[in-house]
PDB file of N, CA and C in Angstrom:
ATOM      1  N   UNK A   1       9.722  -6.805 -20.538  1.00  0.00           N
ATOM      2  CA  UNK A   1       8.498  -6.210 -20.968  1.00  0.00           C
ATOM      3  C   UNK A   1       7.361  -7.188 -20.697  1.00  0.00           C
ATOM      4  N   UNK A   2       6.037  -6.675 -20.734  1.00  0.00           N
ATOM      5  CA  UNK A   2       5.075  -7.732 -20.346  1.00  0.00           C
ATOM      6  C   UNK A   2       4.379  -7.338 -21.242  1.00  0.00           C
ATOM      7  N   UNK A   3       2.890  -8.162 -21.219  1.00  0.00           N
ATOM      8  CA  UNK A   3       2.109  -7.808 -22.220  1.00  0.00           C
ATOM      9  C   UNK A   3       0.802  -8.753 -21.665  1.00  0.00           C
ATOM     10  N   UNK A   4       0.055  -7.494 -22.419  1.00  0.00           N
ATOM     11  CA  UNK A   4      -1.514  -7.813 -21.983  1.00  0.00           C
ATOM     12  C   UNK A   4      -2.204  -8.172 -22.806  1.00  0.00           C
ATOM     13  N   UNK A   5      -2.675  -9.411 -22.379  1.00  0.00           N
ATOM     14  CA  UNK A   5      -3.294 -10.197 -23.107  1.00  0.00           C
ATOM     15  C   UNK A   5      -4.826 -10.112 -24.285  1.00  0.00           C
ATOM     16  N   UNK A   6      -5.284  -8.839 -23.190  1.00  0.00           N
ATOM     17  CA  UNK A   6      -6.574  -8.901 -22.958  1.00  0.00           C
ATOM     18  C   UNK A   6      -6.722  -8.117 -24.361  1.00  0.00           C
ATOM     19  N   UNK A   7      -6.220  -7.257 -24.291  1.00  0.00           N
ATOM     20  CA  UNK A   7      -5.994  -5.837 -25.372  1.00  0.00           C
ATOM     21  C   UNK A   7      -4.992  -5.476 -26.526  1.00  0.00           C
ATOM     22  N   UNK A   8      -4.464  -6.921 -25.950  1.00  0.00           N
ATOM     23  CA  UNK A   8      -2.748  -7.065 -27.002  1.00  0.00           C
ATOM     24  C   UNK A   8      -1.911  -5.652 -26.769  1.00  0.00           C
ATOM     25  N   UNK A   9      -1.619  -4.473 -26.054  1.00  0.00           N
ATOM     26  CA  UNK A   9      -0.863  -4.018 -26.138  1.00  0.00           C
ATOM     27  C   UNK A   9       0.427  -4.437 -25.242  1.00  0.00           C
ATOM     28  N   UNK A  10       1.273  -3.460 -25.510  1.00  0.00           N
ATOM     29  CA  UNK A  10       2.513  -3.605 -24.833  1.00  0.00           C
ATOM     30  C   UNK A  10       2.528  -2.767 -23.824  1.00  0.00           C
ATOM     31  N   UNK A  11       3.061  -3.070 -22.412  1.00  0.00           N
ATOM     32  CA  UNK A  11       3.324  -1.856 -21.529  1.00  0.00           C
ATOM     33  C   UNK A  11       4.424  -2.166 -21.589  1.00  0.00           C
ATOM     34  N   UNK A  12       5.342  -1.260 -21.118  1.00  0.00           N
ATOM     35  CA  UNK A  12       6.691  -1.417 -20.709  1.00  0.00           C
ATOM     36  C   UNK A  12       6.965  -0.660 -19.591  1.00  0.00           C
ATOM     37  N   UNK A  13       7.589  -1.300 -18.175  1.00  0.00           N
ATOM     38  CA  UNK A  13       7.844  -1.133 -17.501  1.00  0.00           C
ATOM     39  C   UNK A  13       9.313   0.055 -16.965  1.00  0.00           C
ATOM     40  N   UNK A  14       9.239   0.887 -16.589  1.00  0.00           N
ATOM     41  CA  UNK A  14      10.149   1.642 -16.128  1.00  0.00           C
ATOM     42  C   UNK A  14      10.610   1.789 -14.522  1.00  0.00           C
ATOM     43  N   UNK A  15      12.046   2.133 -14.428  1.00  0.00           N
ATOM     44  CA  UNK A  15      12.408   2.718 -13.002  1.00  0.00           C
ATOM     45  C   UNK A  15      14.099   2.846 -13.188  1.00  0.00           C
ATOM     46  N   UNK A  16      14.284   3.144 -11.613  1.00  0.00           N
ATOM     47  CA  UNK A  16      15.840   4.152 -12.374  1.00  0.00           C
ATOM     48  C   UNK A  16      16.863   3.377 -12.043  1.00  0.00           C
ATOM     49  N   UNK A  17      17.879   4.077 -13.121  1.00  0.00           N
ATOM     50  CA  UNK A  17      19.136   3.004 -13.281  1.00  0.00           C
ATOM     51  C   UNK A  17      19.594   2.298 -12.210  1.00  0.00           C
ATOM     52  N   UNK A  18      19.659   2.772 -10.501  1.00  0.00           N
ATOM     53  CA  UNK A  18      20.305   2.056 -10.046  1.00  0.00           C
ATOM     54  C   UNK A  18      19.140   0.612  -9.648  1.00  0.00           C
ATOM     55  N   UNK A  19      18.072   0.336  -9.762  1.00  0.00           N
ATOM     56  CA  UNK A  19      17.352  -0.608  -9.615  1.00  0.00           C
ATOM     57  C   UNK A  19      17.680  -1.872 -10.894  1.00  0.00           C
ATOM     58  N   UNK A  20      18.302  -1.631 -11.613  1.00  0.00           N
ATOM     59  CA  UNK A  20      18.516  -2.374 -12.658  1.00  0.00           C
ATOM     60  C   UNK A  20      19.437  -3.566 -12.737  1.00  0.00           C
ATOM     61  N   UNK A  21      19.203  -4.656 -12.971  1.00  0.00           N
ATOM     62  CA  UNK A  21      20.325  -5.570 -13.364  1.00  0.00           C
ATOM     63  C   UNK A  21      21.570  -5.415 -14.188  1.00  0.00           C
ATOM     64  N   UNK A  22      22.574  -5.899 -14.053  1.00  0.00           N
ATOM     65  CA  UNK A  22      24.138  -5.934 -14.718  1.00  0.00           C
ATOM     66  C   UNK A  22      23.913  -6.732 -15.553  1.00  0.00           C
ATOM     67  N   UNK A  23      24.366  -5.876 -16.758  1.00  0.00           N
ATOM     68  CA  UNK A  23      24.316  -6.856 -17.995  1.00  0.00           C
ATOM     69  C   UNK A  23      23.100  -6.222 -18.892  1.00  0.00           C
ATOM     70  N   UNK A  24      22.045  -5.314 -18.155  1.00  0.00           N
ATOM     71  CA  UNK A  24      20.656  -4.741 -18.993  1.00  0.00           C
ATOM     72  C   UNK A  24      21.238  -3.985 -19.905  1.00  0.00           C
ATOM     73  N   UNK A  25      20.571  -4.044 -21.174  1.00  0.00           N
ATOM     74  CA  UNK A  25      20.455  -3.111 -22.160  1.00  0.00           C
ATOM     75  C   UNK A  25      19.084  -2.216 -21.844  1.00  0.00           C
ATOM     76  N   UNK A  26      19.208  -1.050 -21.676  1.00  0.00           N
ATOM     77  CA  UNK A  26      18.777   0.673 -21.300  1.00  0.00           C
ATOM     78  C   UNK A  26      17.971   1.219 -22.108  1.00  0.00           C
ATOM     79  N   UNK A  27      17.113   1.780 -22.334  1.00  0.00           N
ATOM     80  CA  UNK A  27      16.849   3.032 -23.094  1.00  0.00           C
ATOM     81  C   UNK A  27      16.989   4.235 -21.867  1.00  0.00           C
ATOM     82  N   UNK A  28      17.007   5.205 -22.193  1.00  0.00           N
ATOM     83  CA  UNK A  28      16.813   6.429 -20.950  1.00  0.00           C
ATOM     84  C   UNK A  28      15.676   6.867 -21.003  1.00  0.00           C
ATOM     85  N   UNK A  29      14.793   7.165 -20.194  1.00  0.00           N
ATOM     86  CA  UNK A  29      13.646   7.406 -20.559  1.00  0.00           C
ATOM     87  C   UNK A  29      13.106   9.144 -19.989  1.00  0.00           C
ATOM     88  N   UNK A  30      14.039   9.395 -19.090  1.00  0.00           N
ATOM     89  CA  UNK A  30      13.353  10.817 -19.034  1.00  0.00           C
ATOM     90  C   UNK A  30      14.595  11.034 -17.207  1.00  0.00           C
ATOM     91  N   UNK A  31      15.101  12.104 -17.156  1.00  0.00           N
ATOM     92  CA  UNK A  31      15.953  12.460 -16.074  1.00  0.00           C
ATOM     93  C   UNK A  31      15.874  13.689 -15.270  1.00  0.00           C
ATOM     94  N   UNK A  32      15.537  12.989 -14.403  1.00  0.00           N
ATOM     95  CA  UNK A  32      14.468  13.777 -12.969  1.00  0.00           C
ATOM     96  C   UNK A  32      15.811  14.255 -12.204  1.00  0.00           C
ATOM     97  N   UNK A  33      16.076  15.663 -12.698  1.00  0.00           N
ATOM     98  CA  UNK A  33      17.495  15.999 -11.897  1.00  0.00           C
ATOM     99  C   UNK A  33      17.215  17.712 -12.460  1.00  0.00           C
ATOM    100  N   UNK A  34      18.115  18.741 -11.255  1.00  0.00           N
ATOM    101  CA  UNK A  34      18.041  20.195 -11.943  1.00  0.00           C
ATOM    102  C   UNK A  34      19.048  20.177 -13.197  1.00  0.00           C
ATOM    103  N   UNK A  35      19.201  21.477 -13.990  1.00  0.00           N
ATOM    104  CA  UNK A  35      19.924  21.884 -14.834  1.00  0.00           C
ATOM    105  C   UNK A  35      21.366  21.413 -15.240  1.00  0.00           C
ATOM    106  N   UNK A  36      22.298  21.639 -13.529  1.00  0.00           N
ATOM    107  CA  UNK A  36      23.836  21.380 -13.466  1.00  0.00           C
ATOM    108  C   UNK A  36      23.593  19.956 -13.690  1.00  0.00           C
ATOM    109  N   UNK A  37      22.828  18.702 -13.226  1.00  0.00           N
ATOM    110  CA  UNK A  37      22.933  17.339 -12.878  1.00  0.00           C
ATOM    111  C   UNK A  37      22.493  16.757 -14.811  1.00  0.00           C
ATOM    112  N   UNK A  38      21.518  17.125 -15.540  1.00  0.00           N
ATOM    113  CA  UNK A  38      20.854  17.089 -16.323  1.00  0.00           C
ATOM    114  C   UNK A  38      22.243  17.427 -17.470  1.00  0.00           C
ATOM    115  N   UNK A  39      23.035  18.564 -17.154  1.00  0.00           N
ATOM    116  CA  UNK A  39      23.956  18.891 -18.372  1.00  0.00           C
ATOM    117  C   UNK A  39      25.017  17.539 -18.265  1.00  0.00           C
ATOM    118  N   UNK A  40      25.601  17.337 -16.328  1.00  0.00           N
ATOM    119  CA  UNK A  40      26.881  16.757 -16.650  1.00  0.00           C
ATOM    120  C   UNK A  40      26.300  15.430 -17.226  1.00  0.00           C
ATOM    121  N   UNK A  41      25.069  14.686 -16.988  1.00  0.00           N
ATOM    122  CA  UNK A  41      24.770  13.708 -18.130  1.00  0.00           C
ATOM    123  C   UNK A  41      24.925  14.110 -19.044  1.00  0.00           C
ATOM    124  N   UNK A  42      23.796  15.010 -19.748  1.00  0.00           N
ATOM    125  CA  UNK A  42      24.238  14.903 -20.926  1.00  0.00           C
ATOM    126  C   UNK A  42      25.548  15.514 -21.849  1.00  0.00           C
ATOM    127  N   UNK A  43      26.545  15.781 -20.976  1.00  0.00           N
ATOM    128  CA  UNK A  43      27.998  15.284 -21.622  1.00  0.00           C
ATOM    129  C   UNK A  43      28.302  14.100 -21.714  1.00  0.00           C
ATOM    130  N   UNK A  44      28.379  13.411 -20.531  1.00  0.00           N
ATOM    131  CA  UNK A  44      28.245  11.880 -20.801  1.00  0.00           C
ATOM    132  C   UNK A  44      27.580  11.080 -21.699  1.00  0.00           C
ATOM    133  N   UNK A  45      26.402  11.617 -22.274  1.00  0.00           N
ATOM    134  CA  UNK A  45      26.079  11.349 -23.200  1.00  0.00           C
ATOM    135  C   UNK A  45      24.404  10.256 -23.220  1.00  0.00           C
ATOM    136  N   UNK A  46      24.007  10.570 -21.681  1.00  0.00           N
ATOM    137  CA  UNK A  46      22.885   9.822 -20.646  1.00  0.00           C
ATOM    138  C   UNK A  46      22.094  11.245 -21.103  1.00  0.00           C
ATOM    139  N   UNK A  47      21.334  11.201 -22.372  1.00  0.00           N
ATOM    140  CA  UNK A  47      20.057  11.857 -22.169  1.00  0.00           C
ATOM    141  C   UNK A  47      18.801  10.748 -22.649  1.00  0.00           C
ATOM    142  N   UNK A  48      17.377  11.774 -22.704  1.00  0.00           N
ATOM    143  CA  UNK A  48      16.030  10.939 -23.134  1.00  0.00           C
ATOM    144  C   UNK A  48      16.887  10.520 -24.415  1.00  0.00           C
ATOM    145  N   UNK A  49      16.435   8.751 -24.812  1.00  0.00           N
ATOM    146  CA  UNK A  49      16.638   8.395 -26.031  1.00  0.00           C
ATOM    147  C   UNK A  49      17.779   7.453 -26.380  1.00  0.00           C
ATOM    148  N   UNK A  50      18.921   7.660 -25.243  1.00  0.00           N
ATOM    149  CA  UNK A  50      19.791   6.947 -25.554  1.00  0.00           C
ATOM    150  C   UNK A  50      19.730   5.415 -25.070  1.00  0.00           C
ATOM    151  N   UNK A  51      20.546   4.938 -25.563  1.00  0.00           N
ATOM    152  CA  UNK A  51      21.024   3.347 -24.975  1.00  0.00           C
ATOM    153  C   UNK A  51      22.340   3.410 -24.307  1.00  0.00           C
ATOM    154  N   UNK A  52      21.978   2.381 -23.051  1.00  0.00           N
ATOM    155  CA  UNK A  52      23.204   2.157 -22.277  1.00  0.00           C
ATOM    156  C   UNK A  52      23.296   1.043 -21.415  1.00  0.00           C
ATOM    157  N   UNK A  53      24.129   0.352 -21.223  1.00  0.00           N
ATOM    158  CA  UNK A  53      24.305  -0.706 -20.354  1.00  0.00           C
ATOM    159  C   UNK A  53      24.833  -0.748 -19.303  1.00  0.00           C
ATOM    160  N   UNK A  54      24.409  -1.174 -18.348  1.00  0.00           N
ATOM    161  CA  UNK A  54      24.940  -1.565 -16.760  1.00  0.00           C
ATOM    162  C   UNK A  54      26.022  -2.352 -17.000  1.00  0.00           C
ATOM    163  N   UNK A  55      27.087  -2.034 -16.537  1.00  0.00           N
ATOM    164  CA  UNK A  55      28.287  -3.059 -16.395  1.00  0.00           C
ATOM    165  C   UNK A  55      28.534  -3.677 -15.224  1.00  0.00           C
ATOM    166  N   UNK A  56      28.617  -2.640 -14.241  1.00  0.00           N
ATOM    167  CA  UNK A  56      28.591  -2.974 -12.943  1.00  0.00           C
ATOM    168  C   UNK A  56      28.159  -2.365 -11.808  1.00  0.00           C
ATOM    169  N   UNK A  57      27.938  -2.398 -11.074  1.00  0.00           N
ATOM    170  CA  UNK A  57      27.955  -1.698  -9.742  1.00  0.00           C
ATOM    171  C   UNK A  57      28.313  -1.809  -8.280  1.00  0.00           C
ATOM    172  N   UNK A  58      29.341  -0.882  -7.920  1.00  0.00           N
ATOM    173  CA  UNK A  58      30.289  -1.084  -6.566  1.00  0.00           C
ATOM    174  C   UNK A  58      29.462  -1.235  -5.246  1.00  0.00           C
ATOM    175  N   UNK A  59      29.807  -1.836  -4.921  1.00  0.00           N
ATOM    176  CA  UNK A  59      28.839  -2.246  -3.049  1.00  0.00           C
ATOM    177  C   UNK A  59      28.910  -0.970  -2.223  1.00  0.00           C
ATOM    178  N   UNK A  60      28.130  -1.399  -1.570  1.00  0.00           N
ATOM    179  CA  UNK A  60      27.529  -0.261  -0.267  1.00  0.00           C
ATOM    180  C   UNK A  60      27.777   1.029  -1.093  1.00  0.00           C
ATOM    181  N   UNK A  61      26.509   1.206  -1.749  1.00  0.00           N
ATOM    182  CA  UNK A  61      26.088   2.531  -2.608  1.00  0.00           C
ATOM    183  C   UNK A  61      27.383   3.342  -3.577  1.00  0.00           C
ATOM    184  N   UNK A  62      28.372   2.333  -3.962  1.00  0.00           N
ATOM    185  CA  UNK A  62      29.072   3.626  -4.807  1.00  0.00           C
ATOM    186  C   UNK A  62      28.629   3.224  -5.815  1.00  0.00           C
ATOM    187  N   UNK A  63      29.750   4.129  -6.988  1.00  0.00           N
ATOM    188  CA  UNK A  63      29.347   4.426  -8.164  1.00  0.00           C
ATOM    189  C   UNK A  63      28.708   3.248  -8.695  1.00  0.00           C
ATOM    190  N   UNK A  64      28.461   2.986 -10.556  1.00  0.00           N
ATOM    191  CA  UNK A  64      27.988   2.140 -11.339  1.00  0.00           C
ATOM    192  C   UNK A  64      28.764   2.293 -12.418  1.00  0.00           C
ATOM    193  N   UNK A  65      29.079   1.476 -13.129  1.00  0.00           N
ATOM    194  CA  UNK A  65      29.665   1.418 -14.562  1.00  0.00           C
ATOM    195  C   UNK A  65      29.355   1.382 -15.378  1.00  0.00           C
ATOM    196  N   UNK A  66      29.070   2.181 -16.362  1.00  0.00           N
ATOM    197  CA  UNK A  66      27.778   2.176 -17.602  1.00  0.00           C
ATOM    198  C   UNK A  66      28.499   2.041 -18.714  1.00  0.00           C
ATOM    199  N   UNK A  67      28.106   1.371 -19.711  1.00  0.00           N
ATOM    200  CA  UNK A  67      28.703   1.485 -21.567  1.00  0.00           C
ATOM    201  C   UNK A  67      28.058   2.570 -22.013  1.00  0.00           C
ATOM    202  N   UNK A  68      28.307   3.526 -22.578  1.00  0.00           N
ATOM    203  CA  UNK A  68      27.340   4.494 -22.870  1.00  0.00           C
ATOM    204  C   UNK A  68      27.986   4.936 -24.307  1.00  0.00           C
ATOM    205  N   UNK A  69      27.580   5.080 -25.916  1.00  0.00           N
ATOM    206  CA  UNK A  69      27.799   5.098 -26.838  1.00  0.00           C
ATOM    207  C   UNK A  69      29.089   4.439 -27.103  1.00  0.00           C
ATOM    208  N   UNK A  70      29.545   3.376 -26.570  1.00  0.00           N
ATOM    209  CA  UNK A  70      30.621   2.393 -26.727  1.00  0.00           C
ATOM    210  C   UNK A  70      31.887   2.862 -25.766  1.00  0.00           C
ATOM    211  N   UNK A  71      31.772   3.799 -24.920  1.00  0.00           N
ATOM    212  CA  UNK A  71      32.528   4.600 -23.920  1.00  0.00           C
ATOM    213  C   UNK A  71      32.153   3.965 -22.723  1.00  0.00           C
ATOM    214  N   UNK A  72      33.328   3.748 -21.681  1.00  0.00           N
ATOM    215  CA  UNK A  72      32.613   3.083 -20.540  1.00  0.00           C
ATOM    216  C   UNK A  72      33.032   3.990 -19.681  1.00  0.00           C
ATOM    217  N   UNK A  73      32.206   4.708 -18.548  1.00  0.00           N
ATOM    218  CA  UNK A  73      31.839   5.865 -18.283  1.00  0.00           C
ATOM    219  C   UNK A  73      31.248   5.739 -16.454  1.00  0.00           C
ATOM    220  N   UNK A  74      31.704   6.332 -15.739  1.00  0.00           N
ATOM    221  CA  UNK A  74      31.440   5.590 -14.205  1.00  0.00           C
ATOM    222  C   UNK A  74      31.014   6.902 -13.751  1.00  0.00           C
ATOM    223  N   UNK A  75      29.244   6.660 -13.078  1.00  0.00           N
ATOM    224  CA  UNK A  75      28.513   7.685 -12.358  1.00  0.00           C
ATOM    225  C   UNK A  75      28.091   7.523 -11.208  1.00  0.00           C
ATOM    226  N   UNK A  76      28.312   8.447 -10.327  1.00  0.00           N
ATOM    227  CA  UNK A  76      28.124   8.395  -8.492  1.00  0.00           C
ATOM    228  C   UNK A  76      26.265   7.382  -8.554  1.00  0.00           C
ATOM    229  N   UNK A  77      25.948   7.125  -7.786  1.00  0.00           N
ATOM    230  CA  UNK A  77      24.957   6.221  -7.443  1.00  0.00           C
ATOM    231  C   UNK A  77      23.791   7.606  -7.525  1.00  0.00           C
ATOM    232  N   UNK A  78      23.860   8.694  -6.336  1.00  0.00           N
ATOM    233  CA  UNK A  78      23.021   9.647  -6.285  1.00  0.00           C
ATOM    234  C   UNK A  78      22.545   9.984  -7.938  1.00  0.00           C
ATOM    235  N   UNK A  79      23.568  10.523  -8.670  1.00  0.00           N
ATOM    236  CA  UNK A  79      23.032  11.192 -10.272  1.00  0.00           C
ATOM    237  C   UNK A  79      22.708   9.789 -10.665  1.00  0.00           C
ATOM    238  N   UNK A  80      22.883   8.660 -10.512  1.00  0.00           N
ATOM    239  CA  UNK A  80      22.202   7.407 -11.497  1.00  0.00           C
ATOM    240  C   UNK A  80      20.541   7.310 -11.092  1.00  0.00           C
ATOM    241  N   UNK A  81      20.315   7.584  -9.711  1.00  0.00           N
ATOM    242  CA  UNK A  81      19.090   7.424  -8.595  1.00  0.00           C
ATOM    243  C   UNK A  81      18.490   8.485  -9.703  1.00  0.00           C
ATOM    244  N   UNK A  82      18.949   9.160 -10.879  1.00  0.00           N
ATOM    245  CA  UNK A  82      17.728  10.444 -11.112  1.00  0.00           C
ATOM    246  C   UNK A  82      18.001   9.588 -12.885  1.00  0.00           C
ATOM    247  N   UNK A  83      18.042   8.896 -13.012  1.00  0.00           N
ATOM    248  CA  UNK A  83      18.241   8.872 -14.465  1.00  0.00           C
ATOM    249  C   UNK A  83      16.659   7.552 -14.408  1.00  0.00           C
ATOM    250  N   UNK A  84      15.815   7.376 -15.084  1.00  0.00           N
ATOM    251  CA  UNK A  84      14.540   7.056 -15.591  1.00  0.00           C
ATOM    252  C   UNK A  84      14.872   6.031 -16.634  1.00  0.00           C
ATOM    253  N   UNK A  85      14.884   4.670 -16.753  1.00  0.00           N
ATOM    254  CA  UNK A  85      14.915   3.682 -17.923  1.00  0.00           C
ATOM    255  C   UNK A  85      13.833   2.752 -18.304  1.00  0.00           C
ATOM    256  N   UNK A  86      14.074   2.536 -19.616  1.00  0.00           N
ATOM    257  CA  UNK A  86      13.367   1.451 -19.725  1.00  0.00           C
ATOM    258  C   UNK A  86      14.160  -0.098 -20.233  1.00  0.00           C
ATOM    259  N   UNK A  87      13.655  -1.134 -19.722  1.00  0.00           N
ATOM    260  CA  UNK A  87      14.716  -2.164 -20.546  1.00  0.00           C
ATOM    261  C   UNK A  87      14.199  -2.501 -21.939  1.00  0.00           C
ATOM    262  N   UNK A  88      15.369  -2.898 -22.547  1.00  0.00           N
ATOM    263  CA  UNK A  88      15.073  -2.781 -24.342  1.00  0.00           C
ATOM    264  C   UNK A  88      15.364  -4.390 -24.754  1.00  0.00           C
ATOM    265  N   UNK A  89      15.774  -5.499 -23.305  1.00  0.00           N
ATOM    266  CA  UNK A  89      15.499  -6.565 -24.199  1.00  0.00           C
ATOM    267  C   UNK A  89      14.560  -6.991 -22.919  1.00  0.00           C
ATOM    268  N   UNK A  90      14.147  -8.790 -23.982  1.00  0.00           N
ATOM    269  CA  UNK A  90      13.506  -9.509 -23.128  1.00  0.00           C
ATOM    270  C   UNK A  90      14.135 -10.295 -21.147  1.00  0.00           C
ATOM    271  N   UNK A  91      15.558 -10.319 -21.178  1.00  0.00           N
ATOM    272  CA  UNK A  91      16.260 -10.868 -20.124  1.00  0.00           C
ATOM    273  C   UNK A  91      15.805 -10.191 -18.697  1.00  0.00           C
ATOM    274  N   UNK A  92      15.709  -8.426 -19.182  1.00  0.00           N
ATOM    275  CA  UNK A  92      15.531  -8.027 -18.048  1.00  0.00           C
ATOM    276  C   UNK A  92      14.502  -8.265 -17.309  1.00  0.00           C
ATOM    277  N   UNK A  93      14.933  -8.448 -15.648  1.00  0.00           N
ATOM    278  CA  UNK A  93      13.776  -8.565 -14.791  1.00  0.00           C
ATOM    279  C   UNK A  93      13.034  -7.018 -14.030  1.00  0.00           C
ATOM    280  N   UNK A  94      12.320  -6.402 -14.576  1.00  0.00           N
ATOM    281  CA  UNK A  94      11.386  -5.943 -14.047  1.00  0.00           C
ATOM    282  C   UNK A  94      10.281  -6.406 -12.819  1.00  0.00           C
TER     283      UNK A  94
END
C-alpha cells in the first residue's frame, strides 16, 4: 500500500491475481468474468470480499495455487487473469 503524504489518505493499489507475488495475502476486489466463470469461483469460494493467498504458480502460464478459506484450491491462469485484488499486507510489491 502507499500513501500520500500530501492529504494523508490511503490509496491502495490493485491488479489481477496472476500479477501477484507468492506468499501475498489477497483481498478480491471485484471479478471481471461472464456468469459460468463468476459462479465456478464463487464455488471455490473467490468472490468480492474474500481473502486468499498465492501459494504458487506453475511456469509457462499454467495453473496457480491459492489458500482460499483454509482449502488449497488450484485455478487455470486464464479464470485467475479475471479475478481483481488488492494486497492486505505491507510485504507486497505493487
Amino acid at each position: 500500500m502507499s500513501y500520500n503524504m500530501e492529504n494523508q489518505q490511503r490509496t491502495t493499489l490493485r491488479k489481477c491475481l496472476t500479477e501477484c507475488d507468492k506468499g501475498a495475502e489477497l483481498k478480491v476486489v471485484r471479478v471481471n468474468a461472464g456468469h459460468r466463470a463468476k459462479r465456478r469461483l464463487a464455488n471455490l469460494g473467490i468472490v468480492p470480499g474474500s481473502i486468499i493467498r498465492k501459494q504458487r504458480s506453475a511456469p509457462f502460464r499454467g495453473p496457480l495455487q491459492l489458500i482460499v478459506k483454509g482449502s488449497s484450491i488450484v485455478i487455470g491462469r486464464g479464470l485467475a487473469d479475471k479475478v481483481i485484488v488488492e494486497c492486505r499486507d505491507d510485504s507486497c510489491a505493487f
